[in-house]
C-alpha atoms as a PDB file:
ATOM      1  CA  UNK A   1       3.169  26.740  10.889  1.00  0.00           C
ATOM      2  CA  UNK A   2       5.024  24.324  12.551  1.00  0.00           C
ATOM      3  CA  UNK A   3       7.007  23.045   9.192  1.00  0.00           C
ATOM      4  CA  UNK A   4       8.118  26.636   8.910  1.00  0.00           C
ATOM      5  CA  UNK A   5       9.065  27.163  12.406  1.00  0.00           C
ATOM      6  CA  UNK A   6      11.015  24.244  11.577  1.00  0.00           C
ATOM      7  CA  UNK A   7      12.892  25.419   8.617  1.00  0.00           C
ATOM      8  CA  UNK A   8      13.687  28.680  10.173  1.00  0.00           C
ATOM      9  CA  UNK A   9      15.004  27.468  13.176  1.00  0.00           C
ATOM     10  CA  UNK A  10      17.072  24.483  10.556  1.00  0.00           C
ATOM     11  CA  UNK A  11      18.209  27.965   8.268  1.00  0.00           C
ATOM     12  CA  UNK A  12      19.342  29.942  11.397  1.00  0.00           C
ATOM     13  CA  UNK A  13      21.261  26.800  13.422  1.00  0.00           C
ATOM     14  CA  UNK A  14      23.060  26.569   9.132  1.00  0.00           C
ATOM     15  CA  UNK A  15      24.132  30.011   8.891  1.00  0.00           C
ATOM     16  CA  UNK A  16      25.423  30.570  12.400  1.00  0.00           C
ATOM     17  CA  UNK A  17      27.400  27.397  12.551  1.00  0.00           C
ATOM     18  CA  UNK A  18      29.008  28.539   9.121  1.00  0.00           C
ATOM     19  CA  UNK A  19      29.806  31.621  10.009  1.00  0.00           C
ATOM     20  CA  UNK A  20      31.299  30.508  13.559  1.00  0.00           C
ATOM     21  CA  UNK A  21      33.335  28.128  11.301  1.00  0.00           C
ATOM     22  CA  UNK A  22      34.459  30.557   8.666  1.00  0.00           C
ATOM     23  CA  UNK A  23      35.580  33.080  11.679  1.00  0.00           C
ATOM     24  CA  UNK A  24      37.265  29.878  13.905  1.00  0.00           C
ATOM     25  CA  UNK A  25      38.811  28.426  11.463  1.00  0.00           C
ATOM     26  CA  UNK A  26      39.494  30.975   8.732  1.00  0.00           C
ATOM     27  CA  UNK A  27      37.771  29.218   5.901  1.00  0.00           C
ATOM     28  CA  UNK A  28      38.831  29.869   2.342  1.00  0.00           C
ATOM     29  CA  UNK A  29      35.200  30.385   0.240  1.00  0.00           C
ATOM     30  CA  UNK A  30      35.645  26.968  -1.180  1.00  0.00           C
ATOM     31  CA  UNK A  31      36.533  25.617   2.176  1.00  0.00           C
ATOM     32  CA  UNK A  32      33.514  27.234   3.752  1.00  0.00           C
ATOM     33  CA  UNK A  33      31.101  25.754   0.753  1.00  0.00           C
ATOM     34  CA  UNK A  34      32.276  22.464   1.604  1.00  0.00           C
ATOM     35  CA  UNK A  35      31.765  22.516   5.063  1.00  0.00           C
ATOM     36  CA  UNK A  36      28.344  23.965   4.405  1.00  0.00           C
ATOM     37  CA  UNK A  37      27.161  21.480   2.246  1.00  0.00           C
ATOM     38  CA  UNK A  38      28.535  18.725   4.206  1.00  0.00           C
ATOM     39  CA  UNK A  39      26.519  20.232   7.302  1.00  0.00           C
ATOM     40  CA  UNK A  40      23.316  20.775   6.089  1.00  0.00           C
ATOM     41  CA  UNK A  41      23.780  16.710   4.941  1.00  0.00           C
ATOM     42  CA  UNK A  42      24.090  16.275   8.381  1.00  0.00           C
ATOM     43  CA  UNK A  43      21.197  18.488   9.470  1.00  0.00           C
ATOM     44  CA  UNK A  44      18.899  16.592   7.310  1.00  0.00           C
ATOM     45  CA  UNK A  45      19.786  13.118   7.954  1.00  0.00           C
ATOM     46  CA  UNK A  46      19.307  14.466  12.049  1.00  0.00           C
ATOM     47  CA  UNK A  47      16.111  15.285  10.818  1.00  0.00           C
ATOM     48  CA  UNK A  48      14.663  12.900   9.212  1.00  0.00           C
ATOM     49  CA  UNK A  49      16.537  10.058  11.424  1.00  0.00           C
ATOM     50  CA  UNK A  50      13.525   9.650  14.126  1.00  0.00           C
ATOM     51  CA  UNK A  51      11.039   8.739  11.157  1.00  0.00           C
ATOM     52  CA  UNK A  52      13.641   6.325  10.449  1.00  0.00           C
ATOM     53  CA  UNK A  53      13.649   4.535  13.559  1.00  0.00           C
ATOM     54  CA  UNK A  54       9.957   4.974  14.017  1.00  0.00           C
ATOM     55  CA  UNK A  55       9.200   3.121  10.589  1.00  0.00           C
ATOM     56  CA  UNK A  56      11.974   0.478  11.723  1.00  0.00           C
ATOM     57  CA  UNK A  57      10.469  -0.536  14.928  1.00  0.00           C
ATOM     58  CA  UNK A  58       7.100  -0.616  13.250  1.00  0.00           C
ATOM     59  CA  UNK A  59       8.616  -2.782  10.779  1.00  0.00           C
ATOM     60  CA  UNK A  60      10.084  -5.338  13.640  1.00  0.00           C
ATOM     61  CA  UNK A  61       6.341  -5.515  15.153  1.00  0.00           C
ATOM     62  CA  UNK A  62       4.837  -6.550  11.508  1.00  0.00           C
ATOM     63  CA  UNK A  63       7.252  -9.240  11.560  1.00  0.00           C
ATOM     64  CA  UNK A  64       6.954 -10.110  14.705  1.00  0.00           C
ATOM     65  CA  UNK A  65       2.907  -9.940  15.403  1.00  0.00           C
ATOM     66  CA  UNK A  66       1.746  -9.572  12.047  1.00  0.00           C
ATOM     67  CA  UNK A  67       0.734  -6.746  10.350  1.00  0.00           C
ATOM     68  CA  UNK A  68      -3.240  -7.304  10.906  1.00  0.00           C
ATOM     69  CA  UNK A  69      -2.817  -7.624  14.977  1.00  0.00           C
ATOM     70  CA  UNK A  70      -4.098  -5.196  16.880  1.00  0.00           C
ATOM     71  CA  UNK A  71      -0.744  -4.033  18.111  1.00  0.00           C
ATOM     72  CA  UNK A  72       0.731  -2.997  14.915  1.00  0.00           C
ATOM     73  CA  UNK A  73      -2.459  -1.167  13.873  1.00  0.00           C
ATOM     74  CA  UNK A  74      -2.275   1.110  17.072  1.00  0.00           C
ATOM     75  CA  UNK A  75       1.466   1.763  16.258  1.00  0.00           C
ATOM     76  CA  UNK A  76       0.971   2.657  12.999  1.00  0.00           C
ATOM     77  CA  UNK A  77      -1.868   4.927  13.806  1.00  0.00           C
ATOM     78  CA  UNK A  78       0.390   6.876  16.117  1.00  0.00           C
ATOM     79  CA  UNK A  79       3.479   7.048  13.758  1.00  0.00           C
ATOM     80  CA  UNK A  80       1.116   8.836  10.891  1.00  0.00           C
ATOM     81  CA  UNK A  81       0.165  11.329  13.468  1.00  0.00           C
ATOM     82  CA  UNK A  82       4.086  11.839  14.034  1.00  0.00           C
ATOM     83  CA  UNK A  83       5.144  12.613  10.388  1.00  0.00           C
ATOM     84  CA  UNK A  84       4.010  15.751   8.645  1.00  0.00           C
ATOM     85  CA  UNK A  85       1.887  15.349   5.550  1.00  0.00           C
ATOM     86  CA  UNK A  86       4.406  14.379   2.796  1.00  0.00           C
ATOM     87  CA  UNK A  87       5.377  11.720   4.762  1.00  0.00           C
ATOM     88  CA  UNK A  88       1.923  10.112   5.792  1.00  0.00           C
ATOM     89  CA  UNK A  89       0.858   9.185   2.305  1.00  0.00           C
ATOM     90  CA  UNK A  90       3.407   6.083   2.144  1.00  0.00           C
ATOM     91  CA  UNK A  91       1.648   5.314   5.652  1.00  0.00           C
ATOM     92  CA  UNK A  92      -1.486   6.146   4.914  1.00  0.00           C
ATOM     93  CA  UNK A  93      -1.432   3.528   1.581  1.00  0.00           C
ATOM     94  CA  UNK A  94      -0.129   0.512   4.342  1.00  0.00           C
ATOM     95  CA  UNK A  95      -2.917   1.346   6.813  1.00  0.00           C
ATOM     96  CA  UNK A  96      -5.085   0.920   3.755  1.00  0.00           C
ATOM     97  CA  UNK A  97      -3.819  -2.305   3.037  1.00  0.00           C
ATOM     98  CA  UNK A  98      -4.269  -3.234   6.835  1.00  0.00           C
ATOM     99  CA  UNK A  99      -7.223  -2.367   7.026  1.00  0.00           C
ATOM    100  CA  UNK A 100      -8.890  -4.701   4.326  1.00  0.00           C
ATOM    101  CA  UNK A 101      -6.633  -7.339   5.488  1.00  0.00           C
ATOM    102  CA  UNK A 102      -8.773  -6.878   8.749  1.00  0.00           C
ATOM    103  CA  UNK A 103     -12.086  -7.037   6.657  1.00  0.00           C
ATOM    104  CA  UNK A 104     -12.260  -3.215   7.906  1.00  0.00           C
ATOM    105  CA  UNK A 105     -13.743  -1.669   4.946  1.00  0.00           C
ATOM    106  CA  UNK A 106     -15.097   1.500   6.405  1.00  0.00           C
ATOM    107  CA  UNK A 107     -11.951   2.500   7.760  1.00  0.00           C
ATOM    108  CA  UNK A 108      -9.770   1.219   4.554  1.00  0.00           C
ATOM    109  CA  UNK A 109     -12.500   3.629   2.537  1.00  0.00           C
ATOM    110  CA  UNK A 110     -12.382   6.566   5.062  1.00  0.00           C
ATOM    111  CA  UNK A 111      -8.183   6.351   4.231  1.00  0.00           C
ATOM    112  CA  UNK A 112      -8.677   6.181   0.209  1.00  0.00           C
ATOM    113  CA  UNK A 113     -10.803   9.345   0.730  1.00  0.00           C
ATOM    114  CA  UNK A 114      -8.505  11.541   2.683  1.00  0.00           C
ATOM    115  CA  UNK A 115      -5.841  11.273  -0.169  1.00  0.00           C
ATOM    116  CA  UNK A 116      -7.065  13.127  -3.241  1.00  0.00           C
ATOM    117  CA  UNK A 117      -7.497  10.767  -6.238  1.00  0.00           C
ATOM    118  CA  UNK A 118      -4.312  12.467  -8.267  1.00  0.00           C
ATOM    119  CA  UNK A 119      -1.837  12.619  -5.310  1.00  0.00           C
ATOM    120  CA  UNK A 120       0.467  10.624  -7.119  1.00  0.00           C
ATOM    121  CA  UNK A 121       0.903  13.875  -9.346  1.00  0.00           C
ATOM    122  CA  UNK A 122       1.598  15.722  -6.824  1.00  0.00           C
ATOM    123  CA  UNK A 123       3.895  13.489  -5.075  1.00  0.00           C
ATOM    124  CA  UNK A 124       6.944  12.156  -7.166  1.00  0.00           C
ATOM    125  CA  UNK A 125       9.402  15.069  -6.319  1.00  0.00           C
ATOM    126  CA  UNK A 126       9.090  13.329  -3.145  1.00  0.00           C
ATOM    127  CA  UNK A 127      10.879  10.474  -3.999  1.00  0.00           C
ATOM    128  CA  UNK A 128      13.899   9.790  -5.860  1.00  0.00           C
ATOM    129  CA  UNK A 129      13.561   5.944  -6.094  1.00  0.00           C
ATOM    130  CA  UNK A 130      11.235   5.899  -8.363  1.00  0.00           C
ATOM    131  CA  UNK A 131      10.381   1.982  -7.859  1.00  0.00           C
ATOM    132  CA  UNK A 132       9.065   3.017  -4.614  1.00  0.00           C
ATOM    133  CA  UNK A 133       7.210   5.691  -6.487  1.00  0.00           C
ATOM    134  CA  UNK A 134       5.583   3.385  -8.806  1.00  0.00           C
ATOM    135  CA  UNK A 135       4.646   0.797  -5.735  1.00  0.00           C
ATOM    136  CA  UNK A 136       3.022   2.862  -3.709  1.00  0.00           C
ATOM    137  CA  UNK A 137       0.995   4.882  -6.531  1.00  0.00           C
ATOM    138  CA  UNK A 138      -0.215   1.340  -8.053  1.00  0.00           C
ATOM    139  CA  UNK A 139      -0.715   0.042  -4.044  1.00  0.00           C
ATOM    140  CA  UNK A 140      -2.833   2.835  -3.409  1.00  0.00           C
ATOM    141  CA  UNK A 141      -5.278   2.314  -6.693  1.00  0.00           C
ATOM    142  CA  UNK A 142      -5.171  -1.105  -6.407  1.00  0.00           C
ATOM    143  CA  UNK A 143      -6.157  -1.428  -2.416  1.00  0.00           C
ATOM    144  CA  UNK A 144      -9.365   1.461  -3.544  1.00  0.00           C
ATOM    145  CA  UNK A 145     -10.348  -0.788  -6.026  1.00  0.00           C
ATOM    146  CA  UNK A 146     -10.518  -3.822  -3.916  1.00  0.00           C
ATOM    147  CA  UNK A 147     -11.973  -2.360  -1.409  1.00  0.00           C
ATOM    148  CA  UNK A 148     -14.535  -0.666  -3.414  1.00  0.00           C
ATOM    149  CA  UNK A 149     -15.219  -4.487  -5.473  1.00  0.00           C
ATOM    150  CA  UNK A 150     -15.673  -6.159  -1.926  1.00  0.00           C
ATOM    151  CA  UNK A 151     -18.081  -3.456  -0.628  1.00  0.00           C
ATOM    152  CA  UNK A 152     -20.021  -4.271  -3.838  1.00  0.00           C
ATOM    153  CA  UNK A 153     -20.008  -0.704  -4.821  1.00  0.00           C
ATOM    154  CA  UNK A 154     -19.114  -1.255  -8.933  1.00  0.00           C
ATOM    155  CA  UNK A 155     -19.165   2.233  -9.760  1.00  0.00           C
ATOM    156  CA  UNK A 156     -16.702   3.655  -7.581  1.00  0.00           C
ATOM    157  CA  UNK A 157     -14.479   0.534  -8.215  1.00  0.00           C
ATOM    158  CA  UNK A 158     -15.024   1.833 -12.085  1.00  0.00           C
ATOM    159  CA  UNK A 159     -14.155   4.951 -11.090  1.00  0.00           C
ATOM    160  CA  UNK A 160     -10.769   4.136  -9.023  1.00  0.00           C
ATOM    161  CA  UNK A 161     -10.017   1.581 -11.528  1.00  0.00           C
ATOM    162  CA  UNK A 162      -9.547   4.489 -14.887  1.00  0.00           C
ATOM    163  CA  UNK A 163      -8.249   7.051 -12.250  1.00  0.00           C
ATOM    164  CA  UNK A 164      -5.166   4.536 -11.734  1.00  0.00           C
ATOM    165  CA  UNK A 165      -4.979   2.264 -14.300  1.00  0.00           C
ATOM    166  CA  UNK A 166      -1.902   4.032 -16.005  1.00  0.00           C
ATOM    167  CA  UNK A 167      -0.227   3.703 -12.528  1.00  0.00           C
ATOM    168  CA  UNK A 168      -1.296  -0.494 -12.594  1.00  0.00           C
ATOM    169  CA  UNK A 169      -0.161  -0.770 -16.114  1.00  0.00           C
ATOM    170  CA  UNK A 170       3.177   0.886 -15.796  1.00  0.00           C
ATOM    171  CA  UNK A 171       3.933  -1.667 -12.813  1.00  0.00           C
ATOM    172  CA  UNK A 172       2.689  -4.496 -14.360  1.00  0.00           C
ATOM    173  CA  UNK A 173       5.483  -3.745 -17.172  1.00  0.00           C
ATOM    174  CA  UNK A 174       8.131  -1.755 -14.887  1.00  0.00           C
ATOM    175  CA  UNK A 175       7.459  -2.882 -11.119  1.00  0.00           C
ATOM    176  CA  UNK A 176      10.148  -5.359  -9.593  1.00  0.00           C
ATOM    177  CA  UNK A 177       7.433  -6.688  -6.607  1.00  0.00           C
ATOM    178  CA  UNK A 178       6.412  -9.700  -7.593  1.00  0.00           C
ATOM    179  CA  UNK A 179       3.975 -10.148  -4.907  1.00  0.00           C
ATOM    180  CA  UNK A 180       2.214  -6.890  -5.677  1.00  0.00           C
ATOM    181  CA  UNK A 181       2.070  -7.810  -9.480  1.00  0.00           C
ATOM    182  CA  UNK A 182       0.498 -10.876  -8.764  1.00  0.00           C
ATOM    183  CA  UNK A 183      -2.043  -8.823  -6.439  1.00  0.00           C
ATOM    184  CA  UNK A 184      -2.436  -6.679  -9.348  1.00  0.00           C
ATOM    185  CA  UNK A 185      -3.365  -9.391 -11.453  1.00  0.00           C
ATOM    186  CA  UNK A 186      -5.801 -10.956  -9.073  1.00  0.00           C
ATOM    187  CA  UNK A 187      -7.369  -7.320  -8.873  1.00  0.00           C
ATOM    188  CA  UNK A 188      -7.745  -6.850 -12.702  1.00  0.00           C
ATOM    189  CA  UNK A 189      -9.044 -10.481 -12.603  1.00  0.00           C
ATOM    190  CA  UNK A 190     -11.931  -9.193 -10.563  1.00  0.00           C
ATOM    191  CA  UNK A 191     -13.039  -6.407 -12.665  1.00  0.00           C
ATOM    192  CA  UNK A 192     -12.715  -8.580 -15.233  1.00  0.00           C
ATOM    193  CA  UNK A 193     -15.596 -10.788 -14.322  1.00  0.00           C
ATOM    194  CA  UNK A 194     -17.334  -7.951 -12.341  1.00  0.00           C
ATOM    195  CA  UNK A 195     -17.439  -7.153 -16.168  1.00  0.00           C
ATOM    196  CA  UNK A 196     -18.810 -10.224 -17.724  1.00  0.00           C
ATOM    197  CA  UNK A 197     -15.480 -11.301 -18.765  1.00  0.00           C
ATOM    198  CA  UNK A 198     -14.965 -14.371 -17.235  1.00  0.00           C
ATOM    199  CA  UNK A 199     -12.823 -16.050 -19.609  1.00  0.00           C
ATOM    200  CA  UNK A 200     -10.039 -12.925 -19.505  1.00  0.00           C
ATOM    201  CA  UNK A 201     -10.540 -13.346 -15.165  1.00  0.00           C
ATOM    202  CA  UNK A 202      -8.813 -16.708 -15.619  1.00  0.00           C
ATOM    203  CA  UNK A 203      -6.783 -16.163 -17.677  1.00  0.00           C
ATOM    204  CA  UNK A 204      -4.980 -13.430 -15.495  1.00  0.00           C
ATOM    205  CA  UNK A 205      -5.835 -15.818 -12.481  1.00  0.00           C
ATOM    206  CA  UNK A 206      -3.333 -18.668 -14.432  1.00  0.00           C
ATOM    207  CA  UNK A 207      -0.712 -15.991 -14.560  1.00  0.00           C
ATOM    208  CA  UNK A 208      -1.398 -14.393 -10.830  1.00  0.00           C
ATOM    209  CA  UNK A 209      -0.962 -17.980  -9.308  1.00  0.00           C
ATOM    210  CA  UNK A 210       2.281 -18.298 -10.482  1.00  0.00           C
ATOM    211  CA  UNK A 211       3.567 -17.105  -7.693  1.00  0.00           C
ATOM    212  CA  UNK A 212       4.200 -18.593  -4.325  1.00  0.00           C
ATOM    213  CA  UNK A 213       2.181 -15.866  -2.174  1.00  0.00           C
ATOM    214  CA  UNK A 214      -0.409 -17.515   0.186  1.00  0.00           C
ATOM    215  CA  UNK A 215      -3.041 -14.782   0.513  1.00  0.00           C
ATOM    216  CA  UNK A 216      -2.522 -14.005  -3.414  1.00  0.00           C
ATOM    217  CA  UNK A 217      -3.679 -17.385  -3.680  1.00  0.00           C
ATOM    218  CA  UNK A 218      -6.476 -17.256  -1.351  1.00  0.00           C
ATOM    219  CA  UNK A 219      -7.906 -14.037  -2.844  1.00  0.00           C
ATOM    220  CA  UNK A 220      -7.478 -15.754  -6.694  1.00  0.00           C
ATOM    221  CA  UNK A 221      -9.127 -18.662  -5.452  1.00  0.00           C
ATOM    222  CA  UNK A 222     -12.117 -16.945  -4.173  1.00  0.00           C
ATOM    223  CA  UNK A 223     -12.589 -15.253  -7.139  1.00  0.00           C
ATOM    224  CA  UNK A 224     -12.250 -18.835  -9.512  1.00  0.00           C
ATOM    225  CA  UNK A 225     -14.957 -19.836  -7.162  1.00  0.00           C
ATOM    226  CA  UNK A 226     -17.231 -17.237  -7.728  1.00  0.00           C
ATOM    227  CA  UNK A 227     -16.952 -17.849 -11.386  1.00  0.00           C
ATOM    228  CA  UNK A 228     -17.517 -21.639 -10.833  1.00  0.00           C
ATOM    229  CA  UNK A 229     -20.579 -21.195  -8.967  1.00  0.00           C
ATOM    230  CA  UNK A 230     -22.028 -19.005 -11.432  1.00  0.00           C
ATOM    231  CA  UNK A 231     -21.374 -21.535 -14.511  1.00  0.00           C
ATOM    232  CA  UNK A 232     -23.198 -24.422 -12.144  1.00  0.00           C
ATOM    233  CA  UNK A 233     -19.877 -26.049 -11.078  1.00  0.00           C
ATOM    234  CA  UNK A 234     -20.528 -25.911  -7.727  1.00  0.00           C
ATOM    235  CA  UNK A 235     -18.871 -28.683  -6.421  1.00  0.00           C
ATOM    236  CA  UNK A 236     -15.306 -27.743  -8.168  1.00  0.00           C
ATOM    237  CA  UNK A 237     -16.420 -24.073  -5.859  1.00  0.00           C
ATOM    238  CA  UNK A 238     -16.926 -25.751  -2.986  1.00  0.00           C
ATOM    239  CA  UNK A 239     -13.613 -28.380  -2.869  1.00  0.00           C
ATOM    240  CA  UNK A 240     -11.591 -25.172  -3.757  1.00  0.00           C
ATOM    241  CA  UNK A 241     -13.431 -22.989  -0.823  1.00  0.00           C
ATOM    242  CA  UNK A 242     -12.577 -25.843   1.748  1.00  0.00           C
ATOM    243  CA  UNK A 243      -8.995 -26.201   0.613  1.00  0.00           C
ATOM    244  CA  UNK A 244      -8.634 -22.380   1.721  1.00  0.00           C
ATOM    245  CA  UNK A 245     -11.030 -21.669   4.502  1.00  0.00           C
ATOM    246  CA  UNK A 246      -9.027 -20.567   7.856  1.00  0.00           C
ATOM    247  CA  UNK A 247      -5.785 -21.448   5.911  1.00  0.00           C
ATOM    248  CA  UNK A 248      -4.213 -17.788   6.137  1.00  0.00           C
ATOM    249  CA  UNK A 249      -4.422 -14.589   8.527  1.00  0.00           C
ATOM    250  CA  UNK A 250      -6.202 -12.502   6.515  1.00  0.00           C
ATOM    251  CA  UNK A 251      -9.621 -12.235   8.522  1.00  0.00           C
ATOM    252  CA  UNK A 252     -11.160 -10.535   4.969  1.00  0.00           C
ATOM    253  CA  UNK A 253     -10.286 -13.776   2.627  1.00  0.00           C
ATOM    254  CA  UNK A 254     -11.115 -16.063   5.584  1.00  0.00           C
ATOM    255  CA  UNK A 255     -14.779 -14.374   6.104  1.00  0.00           C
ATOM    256  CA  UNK A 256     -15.584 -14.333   2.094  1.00  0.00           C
ATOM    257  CA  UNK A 257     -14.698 -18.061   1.947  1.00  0.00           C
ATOM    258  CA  UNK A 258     -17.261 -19.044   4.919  1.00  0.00           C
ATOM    259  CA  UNK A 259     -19.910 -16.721   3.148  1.00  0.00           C
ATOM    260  CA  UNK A 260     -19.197 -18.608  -0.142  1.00  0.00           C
ATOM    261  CA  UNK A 261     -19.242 -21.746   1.428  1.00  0.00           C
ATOM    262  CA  UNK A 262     -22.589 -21.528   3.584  1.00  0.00           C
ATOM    263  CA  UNK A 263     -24.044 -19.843   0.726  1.00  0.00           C
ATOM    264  CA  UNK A 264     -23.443 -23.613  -1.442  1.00  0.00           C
ATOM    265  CA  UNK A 265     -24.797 -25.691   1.993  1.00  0.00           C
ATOM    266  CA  UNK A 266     -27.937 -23.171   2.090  1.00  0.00           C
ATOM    267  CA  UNK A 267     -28.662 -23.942  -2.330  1.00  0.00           C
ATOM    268  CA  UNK A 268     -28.273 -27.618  -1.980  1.00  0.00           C
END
């Protein structure tokens, strides 16, 4: 109701400002198109211009505070609540992300559920940069299957993992992120050995680390030490665990490295 309030009152303010300018100023009809067209540009950039400055001051507090601290999380929360539903999905996908960053699985699983599984389908006449489009569509499937793979739930990990993987595929061979293809990478490494395949998990681990990204690393190097300890080599698991523990501000990779590591004390 209130989006169509919205356009109304947008549609009325439009056609009485063209006709007060056709009348003042004795527009020609392709006089009057022009100045039509150039006003409603000018209603819709006044429209969308707070969500602007909302996700730019948000985006000042990431940097500044990080984007796990308690401040940003509250100020994301409340600009969601401020944008109608088309534009909550791009926030929606970030809180996800925040949320496992925080080791807040619950919370990161009550977001995946409140978008339905093919909203990317739904969604692209939203955006005309389609980059964006293919981020945030391979973001979203790749934060529900990490999520799912760290709350040890395999089948809806499975399930997450076929719903999205032509989203995951197409930005591994189209996407321009490099940080997010490397996170990609780590993630298919995962299912990979949640699989049995451990050979395949490092060999996408070798091409994930290639990258300079801290907490890609971290998350990679968990993972390589899972697959150590379960081939015996749990010494190699434990030098890599200690080279990483504390070392970044993701509370998630910081908790599953003290696990892994007191876990290797408790065996020996």
């Amino acid at each position: 109701m209130r989006k169509f309030l919205r356009y109304m009152i947008k549609l009325i303010l439009f056609v009485a400002i063209s006709l007060w300018a056709c009348i003042r100023f004795h527009f020609s009809n392709a006089e009057l198109f022009i100045f039509a067209f150039c006003f409603y540009i000018v209603l819709c950039i006044a429209e969308n211009m707070p969500s602007v400055v909302r996700r730019e001051k948000l985006q000042r507090l990431g940097n500044a505070q990080g984007i796990y601290s308690d401040a940003y999380v509250e100020r994301l929360l409340k600009v969601v609540k401020k944008e109608d539903k088309a534009g909550r999905v791009p926030l929606y996908i970030s809180l996800i992300a925040v949320y496992l960053g925080r080791d807040e699985l619950e919370k990161a699983e009550n977001i995946i559920g409140a978008l339905p599984i093919d909203w990317p389908e739904h969604f692209t006449y939203k955006l005309l940069n389609k980059e964006m489009m293919r981020m945030r569509a391979a973001l979203y499937f790749n934060n529900a299957i990490v999520c799912y793979y760290h709350m040890g739930n395999t089948e809806k990990a499975d399930h997450y993992y076929h719903a999205g993987r032509k989203y995951i595929e197409d930005y591994l061979e189209n996407g321009q992120n490099r940080t997010l293809k490397s996170a990609i990478k780590e993630t298919m490494a995962s299912y990979a050995e949640l699989h049995g395949e451990a050979e395949r998990a490092l060999q996408l681990l070798e091409e994930m680390e290639k990258t300079n990204n801290l907490e890609n690393f971290c998350s990679g190097a968990i993972l390589r030490a899972r697959i150590y300890i379960k081939r015996g080599n749990t010494e190699e698991a434990r030098a890599l665990l200690e080279s990483i523990a504390g070392k970044n501000e993701n509370p998630l990779l910081n908790r599953k490295a003290e696990e892994m590591l007191e876990s290797i004390q408790a065996s020996h």
